[in-house]
N, C-alpha and C. Protein backbone atom coordinates (compact mmCIF):
# COMPACT_ATOMS: atom_id res chain seq x y z
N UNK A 1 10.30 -7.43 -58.29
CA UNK A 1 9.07 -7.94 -58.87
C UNK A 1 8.43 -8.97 -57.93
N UNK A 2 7.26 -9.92 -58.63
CA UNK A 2 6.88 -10.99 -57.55
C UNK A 2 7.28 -11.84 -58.12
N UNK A 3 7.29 -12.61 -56.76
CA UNK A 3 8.19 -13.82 -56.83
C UNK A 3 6.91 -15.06 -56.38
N UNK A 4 6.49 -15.92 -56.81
CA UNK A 4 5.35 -16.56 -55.57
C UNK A 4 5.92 -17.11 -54.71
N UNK A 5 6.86 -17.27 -54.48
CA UNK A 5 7.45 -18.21 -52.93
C UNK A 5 7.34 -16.85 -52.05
N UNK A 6 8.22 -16.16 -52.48
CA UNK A 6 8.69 -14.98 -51.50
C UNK A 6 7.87 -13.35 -51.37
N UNK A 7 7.20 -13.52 -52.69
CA UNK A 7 5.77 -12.18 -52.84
C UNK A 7 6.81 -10.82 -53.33
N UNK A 8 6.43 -9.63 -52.95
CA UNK A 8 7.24 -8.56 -53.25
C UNK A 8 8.30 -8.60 -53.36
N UNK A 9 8.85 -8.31 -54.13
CA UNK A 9 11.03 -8.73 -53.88
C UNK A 9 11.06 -6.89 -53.63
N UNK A 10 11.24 -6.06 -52.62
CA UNK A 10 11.82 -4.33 -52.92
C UNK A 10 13.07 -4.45 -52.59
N UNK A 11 13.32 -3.21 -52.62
CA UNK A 11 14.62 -3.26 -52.18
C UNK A 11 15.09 -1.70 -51.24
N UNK A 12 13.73 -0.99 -51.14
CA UNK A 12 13.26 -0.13 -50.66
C UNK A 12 12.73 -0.36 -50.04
N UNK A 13 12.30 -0.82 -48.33
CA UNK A 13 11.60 -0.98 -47.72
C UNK A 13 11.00 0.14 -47.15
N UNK A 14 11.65 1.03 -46.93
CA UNK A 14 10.73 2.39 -46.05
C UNK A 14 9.91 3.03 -47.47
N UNK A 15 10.00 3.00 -48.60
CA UNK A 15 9.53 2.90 -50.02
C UNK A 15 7.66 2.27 -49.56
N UNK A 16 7.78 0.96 -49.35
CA UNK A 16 6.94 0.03 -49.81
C UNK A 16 5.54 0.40 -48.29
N UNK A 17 6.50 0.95 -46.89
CA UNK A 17 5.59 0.73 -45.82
C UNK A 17 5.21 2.56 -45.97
N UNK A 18 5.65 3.47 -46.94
CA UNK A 18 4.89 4.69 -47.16
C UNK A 18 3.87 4.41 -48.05
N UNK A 19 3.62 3.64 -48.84
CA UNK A 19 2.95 3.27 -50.06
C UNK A 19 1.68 3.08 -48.55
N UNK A 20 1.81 1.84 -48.22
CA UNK A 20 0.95 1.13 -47.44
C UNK A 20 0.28 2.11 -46.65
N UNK A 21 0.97 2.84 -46.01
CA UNK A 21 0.52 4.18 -45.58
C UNK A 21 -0.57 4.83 -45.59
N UNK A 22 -0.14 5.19 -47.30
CA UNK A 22 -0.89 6.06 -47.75
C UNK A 22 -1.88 5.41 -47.89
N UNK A 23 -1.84 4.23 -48.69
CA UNK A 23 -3.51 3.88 -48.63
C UNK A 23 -4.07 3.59 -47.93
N UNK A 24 -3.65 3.27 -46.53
CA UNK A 24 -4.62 2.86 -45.35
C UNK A 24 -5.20 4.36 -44.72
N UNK A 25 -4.74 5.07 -45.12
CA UNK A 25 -5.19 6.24 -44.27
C UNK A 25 -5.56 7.23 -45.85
N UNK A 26 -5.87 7.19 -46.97
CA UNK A 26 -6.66 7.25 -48.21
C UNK A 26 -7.98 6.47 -47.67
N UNK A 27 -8.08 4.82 -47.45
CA UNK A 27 -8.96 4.30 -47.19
C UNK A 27 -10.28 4.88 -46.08
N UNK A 28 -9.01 4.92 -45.31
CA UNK A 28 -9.77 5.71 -44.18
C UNK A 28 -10.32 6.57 -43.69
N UNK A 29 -10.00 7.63 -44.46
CA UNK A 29 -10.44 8.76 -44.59
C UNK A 29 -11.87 8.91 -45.92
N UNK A 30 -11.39 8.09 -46.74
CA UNK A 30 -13.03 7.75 -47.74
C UNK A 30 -13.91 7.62 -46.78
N UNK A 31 -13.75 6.16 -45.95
CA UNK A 31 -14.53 5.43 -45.21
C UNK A 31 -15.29 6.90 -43.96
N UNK A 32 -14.66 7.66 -43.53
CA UNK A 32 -14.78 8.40 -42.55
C UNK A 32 -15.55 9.58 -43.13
N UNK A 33 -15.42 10.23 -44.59
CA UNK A 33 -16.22 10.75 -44.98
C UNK A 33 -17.45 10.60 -45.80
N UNK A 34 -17.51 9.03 -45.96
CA UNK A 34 -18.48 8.77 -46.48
C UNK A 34 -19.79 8.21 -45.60
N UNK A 35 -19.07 8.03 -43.91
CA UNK A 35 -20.10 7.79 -42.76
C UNK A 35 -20.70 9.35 -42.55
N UNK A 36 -19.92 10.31 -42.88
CA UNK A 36 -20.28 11.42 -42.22
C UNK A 36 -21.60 11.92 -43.17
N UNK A 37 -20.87 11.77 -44.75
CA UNK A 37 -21.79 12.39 -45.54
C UNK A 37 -23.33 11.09 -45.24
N UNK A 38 -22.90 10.67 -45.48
CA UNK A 38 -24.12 9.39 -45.07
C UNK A 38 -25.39 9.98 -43.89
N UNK A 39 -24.16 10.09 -42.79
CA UNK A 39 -25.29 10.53 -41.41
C UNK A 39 -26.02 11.63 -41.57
N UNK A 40 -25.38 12.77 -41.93
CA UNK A 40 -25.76 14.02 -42.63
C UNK A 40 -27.00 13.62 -43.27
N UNK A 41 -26.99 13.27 -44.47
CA UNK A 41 -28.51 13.02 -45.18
C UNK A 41 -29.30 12.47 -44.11
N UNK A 42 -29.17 10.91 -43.75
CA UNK A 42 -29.88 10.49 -42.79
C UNK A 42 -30.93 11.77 -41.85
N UNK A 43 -29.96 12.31 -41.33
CA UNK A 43 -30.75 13.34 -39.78
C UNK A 43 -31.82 13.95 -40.64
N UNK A 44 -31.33 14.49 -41.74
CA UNK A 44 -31.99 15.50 -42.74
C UNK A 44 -33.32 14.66 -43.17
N UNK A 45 -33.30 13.38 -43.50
CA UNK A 45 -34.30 12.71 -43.75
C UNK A 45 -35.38 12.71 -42.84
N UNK A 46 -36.19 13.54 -42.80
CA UNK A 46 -37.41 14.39 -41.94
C UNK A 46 -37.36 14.11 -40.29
N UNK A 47 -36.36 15.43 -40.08
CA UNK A 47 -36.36 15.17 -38.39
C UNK A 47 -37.48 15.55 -38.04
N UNK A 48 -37.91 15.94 -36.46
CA UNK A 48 -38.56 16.37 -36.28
C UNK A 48 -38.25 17.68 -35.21
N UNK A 49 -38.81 18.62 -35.21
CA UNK A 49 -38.80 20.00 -34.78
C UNK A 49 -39.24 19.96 -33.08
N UNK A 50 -38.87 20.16 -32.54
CA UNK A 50 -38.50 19.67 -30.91
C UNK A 50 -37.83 21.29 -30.08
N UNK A 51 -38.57 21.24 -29.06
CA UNK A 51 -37.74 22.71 -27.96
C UNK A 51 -37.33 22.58 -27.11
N UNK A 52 -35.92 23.06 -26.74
CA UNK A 52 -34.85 22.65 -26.22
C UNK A 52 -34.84 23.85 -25.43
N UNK A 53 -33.84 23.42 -24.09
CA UNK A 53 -33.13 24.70 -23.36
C UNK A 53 -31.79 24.62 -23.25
N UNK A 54 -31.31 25.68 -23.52
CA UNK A 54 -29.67 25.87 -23.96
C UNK A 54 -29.39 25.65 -22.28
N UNK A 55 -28.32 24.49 -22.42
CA UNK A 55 -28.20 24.81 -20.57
C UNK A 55 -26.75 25.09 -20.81
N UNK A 56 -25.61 25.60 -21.27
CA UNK A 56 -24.33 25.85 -21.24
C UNK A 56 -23.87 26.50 -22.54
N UNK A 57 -22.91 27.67 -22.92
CA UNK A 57 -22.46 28.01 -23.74
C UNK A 57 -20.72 28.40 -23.49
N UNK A 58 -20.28 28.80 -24.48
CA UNK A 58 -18.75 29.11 -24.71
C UNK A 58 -17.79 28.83 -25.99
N UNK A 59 -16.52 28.85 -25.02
CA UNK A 59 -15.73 29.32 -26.48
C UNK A 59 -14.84 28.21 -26.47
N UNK A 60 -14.93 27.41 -27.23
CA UNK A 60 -13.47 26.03 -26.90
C UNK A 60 -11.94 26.64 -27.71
N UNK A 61 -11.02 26.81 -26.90
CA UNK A 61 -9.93 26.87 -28.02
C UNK A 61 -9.02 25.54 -28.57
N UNK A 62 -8.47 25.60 -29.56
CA UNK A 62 -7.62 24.46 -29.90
C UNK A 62 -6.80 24.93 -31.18
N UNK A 63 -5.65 23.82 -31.15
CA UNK A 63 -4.45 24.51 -32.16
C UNK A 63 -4.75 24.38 -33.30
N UNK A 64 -4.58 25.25 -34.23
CA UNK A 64 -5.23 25.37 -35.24
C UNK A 64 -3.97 24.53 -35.96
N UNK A 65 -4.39 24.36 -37.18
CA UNK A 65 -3.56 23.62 -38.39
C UNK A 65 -2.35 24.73 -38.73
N UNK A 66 -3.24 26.14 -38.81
CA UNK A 66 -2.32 26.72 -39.39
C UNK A 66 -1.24 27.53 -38.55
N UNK A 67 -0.86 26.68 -37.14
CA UNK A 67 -0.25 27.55 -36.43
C UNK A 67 -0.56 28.24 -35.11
N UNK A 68 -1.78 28.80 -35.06
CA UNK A 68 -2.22 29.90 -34.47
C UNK A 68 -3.17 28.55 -33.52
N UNK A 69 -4.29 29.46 -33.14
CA UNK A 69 -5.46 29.10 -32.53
C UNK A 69 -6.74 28.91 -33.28
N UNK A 70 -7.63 28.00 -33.04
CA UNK A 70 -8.81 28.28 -33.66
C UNK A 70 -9.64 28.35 -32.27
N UNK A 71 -10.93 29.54 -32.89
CA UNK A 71 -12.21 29.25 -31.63
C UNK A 71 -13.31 28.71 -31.92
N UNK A 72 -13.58 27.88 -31.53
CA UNK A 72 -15.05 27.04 -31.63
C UNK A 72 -16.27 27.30 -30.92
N UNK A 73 -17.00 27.23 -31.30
CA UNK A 73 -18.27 27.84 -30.05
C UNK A 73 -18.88 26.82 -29.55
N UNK A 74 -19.30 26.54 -28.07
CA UNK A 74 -20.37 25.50 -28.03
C UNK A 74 -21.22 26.11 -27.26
N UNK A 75 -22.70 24.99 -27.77
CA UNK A 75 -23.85 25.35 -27.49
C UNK A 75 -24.50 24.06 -26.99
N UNK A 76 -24.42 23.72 -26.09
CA UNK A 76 -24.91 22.65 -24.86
C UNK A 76 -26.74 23.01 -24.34
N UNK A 77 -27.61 22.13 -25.22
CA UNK A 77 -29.02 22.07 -25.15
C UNK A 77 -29.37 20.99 -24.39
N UNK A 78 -30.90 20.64 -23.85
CA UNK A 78 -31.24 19.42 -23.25
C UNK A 78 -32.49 19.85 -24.39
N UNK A 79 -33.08 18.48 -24.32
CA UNK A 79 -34.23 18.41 -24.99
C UNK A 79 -35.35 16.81 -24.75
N UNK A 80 -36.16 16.83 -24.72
CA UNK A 80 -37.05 15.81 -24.54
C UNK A 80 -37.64 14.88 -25.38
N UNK A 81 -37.77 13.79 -26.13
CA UNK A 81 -37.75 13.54 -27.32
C UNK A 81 -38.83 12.24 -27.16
N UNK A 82 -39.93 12.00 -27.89
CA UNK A 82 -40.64 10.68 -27.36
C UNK A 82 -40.64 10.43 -25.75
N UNK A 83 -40.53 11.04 -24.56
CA UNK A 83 -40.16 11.13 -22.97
C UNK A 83 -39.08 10.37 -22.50
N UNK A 84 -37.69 10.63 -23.45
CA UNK A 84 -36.35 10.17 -23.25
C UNK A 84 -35.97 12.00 -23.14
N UNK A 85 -35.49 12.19 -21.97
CA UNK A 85 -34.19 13.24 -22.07
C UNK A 85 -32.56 13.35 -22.39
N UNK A 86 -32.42 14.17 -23.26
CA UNK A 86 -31.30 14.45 -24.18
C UNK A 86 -30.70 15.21 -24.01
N UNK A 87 -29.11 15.62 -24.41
CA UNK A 87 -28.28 16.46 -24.42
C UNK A 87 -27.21 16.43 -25.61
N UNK A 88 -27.36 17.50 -25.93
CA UNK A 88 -26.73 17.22 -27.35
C UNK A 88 -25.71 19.05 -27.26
N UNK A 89 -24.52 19.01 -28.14
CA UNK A 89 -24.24 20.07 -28.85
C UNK A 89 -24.00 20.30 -29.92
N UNK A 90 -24.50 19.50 -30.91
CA UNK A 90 -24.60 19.66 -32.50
C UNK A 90 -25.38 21.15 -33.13
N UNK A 91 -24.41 21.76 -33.99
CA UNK A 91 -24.81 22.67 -34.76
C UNK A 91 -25.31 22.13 -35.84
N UNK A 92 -24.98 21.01 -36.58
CA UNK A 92 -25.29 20.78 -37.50
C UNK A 92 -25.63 19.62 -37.57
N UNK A 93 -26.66 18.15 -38.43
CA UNK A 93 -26.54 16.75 -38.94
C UNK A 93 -25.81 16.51 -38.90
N UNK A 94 -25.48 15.07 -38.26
CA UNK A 94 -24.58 14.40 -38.55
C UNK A 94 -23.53 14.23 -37.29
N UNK A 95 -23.68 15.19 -36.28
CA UNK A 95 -23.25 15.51 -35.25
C UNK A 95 -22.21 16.32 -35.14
N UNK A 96 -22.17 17.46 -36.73
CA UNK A 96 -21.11 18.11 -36.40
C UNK A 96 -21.38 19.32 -35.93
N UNK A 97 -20.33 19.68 -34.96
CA UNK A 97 -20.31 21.06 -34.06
C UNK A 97 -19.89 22.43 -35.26
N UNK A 98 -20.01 23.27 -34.34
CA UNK A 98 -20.34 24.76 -35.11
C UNK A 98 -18.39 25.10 -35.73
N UNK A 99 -18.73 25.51 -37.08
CA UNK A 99 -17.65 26.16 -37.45
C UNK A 99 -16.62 26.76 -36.37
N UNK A 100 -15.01 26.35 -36.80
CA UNK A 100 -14.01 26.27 -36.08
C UNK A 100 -13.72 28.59 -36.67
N UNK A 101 -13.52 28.93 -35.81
CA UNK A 101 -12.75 30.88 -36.08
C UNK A 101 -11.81 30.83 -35.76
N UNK A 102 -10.46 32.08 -36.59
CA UNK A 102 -9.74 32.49 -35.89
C UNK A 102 -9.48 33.59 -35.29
N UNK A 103 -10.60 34.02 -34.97
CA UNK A 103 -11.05 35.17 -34.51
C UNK A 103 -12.01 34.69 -32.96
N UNK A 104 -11.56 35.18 -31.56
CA UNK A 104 -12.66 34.69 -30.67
C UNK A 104 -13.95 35.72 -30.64
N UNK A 105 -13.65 37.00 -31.21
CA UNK A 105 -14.79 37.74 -31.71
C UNK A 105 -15.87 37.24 -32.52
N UNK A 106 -15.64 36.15 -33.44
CA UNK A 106 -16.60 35.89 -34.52
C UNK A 106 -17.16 34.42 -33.65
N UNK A 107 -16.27 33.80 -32.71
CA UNK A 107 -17.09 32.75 -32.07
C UNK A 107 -17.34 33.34 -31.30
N UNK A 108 -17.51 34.56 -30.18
CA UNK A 108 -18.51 34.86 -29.59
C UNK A 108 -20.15 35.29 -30.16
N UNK A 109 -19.80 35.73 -31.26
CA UNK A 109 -20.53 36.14 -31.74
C UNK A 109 -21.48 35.37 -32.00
N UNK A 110 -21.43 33.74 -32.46
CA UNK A 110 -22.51 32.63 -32.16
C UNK A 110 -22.80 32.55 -31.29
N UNK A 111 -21.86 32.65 -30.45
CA UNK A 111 -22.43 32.23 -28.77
C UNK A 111 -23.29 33.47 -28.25
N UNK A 112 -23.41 34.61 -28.48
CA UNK A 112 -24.12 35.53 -28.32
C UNK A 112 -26.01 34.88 -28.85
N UNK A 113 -25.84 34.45 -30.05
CA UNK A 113 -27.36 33.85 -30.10
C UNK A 113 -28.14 32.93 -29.25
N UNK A 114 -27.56 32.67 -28.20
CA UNK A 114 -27.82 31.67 -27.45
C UNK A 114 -27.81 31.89 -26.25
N UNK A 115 -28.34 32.03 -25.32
CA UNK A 115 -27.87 32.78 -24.18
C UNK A 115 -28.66 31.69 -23.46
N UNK A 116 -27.57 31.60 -22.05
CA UNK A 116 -28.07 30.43 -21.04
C UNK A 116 -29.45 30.34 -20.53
N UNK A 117 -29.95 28.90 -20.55
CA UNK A 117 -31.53 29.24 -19.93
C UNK A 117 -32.51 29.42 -21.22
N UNK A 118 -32.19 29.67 -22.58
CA UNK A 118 -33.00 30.30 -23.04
C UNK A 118 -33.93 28.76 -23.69
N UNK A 119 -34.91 28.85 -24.48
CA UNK A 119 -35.33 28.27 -25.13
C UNK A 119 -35.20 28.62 -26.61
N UNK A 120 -34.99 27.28 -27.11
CA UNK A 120 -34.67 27.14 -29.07
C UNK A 120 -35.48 25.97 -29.29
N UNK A 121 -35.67 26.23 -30.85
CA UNK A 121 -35.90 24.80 -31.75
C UNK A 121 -34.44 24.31 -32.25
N UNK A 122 -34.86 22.80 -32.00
CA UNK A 122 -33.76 22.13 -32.58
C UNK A 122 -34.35 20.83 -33.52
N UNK A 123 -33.69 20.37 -34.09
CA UNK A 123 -34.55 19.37 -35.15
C UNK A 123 -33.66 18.29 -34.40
N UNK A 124 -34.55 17.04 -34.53
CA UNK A 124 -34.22 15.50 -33.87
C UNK A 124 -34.66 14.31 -34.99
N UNK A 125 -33.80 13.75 -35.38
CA UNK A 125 -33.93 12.87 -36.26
C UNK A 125 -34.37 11.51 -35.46
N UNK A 126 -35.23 11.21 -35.68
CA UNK A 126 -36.13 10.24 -35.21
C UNK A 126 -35.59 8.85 -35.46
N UNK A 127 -34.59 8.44 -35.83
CA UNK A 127 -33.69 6.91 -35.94
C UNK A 127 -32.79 7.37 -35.29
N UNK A 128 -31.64 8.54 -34.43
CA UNK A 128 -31.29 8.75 -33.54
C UNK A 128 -31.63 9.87 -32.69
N UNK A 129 -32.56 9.72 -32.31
CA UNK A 129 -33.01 10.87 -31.44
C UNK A 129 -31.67 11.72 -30.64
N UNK A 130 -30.55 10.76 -29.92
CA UNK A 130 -29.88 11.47 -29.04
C UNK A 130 -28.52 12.69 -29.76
N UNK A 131 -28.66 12.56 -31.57
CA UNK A 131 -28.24 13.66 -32.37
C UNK A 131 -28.96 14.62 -32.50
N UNK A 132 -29.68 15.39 -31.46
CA UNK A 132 -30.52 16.18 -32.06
C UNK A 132 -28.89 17.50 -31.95
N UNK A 133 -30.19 18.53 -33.47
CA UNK A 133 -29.01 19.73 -34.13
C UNK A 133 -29.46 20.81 -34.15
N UNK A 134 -29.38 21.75 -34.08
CA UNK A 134 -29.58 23.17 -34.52
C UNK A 134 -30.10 23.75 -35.58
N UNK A 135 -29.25 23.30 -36.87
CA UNK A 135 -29.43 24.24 -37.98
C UNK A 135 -29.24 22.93 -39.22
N UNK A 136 -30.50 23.05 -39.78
CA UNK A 136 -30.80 22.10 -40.67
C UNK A 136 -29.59 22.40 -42.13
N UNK A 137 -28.25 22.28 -41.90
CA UNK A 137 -27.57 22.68 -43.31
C UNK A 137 -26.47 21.59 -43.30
N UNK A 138 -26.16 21.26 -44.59
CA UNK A 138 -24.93 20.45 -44.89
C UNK A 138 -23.92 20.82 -44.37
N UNK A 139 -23.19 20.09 -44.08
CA UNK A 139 -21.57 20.66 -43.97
C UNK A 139 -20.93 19.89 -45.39
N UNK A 140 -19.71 20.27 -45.22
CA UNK A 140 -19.12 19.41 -46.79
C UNK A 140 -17.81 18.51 -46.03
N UNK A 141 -17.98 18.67 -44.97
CA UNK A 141 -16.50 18.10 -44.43
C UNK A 141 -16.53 16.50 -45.17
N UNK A 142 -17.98 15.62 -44.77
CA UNK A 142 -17.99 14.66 -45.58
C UNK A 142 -17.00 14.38 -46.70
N UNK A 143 -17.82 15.53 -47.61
CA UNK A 143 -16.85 15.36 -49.29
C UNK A 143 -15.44 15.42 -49.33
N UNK A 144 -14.68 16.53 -48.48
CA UNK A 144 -13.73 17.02 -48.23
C UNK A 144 -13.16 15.47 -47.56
N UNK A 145 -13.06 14.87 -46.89
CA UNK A 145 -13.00 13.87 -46.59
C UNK A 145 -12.91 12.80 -47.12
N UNK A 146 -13.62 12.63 -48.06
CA UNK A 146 -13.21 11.60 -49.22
C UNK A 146 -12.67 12.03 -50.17
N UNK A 147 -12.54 13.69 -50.70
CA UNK A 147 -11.24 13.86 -51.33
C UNK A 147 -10.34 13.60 -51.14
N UNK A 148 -9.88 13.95 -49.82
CA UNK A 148 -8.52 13.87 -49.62
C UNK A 148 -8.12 12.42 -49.59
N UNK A 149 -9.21 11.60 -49.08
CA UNK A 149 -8.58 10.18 -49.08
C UNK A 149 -8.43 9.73 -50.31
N UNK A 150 -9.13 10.21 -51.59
CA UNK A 150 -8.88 9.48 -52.57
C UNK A 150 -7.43 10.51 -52.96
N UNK A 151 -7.30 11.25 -52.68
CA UNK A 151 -5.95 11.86 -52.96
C UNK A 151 -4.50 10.89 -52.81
N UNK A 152 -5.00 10.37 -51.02
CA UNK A 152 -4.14 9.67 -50.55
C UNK A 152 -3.82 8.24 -51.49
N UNK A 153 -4.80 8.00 -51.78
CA UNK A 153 -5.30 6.50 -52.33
C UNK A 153 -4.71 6.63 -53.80
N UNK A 154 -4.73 7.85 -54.58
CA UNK A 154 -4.21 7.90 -56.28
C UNK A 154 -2.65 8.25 -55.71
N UNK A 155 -1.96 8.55 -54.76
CA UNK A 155 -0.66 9.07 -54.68
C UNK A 155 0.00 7.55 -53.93
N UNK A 156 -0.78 6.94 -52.90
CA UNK A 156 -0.39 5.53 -52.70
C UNK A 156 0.00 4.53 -54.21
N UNK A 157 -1.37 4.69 -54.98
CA UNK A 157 -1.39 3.82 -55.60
C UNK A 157 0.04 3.92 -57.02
N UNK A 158 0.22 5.20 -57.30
CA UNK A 158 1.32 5.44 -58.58
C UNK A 158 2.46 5.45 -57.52
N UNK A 159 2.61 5.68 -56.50
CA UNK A 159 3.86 4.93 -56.06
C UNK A 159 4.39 3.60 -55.94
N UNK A 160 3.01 2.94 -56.23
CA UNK A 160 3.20 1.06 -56.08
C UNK A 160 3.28 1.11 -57.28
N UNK A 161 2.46 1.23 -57.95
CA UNK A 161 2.88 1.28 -59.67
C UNK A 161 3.56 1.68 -60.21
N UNK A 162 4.91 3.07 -59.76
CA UNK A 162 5.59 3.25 -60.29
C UNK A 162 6.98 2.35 -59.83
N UNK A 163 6.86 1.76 -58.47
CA UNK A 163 7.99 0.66 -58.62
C UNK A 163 7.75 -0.09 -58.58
N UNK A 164 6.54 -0.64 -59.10
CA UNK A 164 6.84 -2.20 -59.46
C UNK A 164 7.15 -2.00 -60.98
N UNK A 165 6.26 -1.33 -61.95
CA UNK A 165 5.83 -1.37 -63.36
C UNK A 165 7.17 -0.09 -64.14
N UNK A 166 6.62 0.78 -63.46
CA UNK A 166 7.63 1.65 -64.56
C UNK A 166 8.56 1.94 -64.30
């Protein structure tokens, strides 16, 4: 229990620094999806429509969660904005890049819309111009992001409550 001289009395210590754990990285992960969902609206809050030239494309690989590989596509634009030049590879607000495949067929297959040299519209949010994006759509990673942290944060928290209280 508490003590006020001495604070926590456990008797479980690797107990008390998983608790702590969890909620710092519950916290953090709120905090991390609630900048994202945040920026997201922001860009969306009337960019402006701007033409870009794709100067680089491809396929990024990286280890997937589940084991395997995932393929990512990138799409490397310049663009001109108020007579500041830019470079951006955002698919989406907020600065997030294009859906992760596990298939390199289905990320070529984005990268096929884009072909080097070419010219696109891209939308530029005018309080950060140097996010300019592609494709005016939400992502949810935001939300997803503060689920899980509050996941972290209700499973931190009934572990402190279940040894101190019950």
């Amino acid at each position: 229990m508490f003590d006020i001289r001495t604070g926590w009395q456990s008797e479980n210590k690797k107990s008390d620094i998983s608790v702590v754990i969890a909620v710092l990285v519950g916290l953090g992960m709120v905090f991390l999806g609630y900048n994202t969902y945040v920026d997201q609206r922001q860009a969306l809050n009337n960019p402006e429509n701007v033409s870009a030239t794709v100067v680089d494309t491809g396929i990024r690989e990286d280890s997937s969660r589940r084991g395997g590989i995932d393929f990512s596509p990138v799409i490397e634009f310049r663009y001109t904005y108020n007579g500041s030049n830019y470079t951006s590879n955002s698919m989406y607000p907020g600065g997030q890049g294009p859906d992760e495949h596990s298939l390199e067929s289905e990320a070529r297959e984005v990268v096929q819309n884009y072909s080097q040299g070419s010219r696109i519209q891209v939308l530029v949010p005018p309080e950060r111009p140097q996010e300019g994006f592609i494709k005016a759509e939400k992502t949810s990673d935001g939300l997803v992001f503060i689920d899980v942290g509050f996941l972290f944060l209700g499973v931190g928290s009934y572990r402190f409550l279940k040894q101190r209280y019950l």
